[in-house]
C-alpha atoms as a PDB file:
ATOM      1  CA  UNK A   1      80.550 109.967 107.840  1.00  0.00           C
ATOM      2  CA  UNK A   2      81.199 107.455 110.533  1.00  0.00           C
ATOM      3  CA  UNK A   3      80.952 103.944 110.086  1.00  0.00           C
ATOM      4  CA  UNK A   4      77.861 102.799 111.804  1.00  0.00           C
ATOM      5  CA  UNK A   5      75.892 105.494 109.778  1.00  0.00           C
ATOM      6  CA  UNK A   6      77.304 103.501 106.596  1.00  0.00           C
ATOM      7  CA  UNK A   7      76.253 100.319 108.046  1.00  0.00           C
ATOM      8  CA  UNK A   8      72.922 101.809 108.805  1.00  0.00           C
ATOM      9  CA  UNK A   9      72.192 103.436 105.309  1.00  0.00           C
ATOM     10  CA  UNK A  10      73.558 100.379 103.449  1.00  0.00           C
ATOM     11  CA  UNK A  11      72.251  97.071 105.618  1.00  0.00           C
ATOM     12  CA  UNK A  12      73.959  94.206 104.473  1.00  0.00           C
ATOM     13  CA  UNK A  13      75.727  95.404 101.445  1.00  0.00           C
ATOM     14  CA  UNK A  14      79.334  95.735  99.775  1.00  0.00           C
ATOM     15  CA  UNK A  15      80.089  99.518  99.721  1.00  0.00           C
ATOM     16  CA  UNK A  16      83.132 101.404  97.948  1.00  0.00           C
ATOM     17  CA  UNK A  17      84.341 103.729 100.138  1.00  0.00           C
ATOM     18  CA  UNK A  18      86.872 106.843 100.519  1.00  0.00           C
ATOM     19  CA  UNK A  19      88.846 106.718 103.650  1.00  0.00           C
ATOM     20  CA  UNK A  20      89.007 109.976 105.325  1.00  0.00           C
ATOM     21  CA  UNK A  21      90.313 109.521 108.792  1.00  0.00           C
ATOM     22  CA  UNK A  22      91.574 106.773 110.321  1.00  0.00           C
ATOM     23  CA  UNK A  23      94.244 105.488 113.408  1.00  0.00           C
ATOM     24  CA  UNK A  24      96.561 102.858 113.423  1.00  0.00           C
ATOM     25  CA  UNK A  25      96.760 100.385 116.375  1.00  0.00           C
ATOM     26  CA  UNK A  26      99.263  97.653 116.328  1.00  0.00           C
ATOM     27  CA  UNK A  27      98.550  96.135 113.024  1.00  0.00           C
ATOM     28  CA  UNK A  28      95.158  97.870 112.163  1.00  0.00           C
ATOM     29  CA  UNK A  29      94.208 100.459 110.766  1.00  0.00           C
ATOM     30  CA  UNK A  30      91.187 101.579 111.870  1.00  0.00           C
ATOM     31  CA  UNK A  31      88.810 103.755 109.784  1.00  0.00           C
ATOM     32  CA  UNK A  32      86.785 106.340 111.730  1.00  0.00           C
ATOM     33  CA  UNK A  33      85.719 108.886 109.221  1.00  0.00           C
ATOM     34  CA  UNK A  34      84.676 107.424 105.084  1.00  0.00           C
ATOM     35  CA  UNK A  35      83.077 109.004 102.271  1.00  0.00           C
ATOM     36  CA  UNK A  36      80.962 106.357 100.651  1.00  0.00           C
ATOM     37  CA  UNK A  37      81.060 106.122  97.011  1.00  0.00           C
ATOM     38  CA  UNK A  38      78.555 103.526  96.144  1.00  0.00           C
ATOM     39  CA  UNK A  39      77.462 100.229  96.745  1.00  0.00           C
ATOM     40  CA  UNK A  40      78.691  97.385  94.636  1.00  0.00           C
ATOM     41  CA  UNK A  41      77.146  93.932  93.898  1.00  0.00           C
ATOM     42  CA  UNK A  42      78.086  91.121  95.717  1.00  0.00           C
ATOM     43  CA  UNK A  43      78.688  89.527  91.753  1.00  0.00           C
ATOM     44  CA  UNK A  44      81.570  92.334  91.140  1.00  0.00           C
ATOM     45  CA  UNK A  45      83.021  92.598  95.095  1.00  0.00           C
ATOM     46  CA  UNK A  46      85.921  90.684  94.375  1.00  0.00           C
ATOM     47  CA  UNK A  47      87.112  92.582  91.154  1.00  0.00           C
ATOM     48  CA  UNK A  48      86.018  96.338  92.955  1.00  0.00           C
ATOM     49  CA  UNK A  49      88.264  95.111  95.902  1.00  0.00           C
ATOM     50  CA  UNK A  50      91.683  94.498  93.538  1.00  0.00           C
ATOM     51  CA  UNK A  51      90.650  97.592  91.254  1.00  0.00           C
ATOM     52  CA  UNK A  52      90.037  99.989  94.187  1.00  0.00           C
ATOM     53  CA  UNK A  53      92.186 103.645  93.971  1.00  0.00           C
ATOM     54  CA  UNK A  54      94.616 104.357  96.706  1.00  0.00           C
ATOM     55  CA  UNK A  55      92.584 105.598  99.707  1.00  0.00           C
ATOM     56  CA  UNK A  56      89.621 103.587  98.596  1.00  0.00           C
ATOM     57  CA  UNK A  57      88.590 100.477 100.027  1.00  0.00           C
ATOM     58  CA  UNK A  58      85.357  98.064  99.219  1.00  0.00           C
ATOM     59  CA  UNK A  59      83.963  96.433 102.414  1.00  0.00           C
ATOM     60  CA  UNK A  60      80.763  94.930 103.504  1.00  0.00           C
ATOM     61  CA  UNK A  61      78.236  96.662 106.084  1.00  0.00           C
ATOM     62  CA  UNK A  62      77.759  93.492 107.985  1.00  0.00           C
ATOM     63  CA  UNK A  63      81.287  94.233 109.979  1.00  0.00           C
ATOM     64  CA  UNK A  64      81.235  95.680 112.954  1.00  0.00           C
ATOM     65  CA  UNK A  65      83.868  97.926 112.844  1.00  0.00           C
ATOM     66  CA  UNK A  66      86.023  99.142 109.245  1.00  0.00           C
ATOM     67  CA  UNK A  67      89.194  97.351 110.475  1.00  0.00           C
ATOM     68  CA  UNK A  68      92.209  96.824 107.815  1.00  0.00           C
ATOM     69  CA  UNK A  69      94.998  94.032 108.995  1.00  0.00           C
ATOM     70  CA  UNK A  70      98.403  95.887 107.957  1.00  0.00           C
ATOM     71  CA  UNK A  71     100.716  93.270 106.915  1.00  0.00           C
ATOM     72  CA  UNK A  72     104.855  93.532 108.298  1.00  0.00           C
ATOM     73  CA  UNK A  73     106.006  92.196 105.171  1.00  0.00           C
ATOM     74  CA  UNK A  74     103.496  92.275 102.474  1.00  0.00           C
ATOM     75  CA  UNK A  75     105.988  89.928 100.197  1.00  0.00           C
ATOM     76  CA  UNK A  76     106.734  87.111 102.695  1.00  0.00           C
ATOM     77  CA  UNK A  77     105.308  84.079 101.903  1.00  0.00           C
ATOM     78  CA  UNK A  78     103.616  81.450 104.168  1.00  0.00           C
ATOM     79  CA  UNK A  79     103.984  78.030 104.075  1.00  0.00           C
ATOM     80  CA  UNK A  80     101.196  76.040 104.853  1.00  0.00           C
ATOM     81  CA  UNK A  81     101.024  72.548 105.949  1.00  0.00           C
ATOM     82  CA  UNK A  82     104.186  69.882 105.649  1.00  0.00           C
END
């Protein structure tokens, strides 16, 4: 199933979702094909997004597109501020 048709069956809602295709541009990955699973409450989000299986991702219809940032070096630390 393609994205929009997510975002149109499940308006303004947190969704667990199966990734089935996707493409990877610079430091995206960009999902093109899911398999949603079912919506969660916005009260549990935050717990569904760290307990998600490999593959699986929880994101919220109200994006545009199903974009993931890929991070270079997932263990570097920032600094912030002086």
């Amino acid at each position: 199933m393609k994205w929009q048709e997510v975002r149109e069956l499940f308006p303004d809602q947190f969704v667990l979702l199966s990734i089935l295709e996707y493409k990877i541009q610079e430091d995206k990955k960009i999902v093109t094909e899911v398999a949603p699973i079912k919506t969660i409450p916005t009260e549990d989000a935050n717990k569904a997004f760290f307990s998600a299986e490999p593959g699986s991702i929880v994101y919220h219809t109200s994006n545009e597109d199903c974009v993931i940032h890929l991070r270079k070096d997932p263990l570097l630390r920032v600094r912030r501020g002086s």
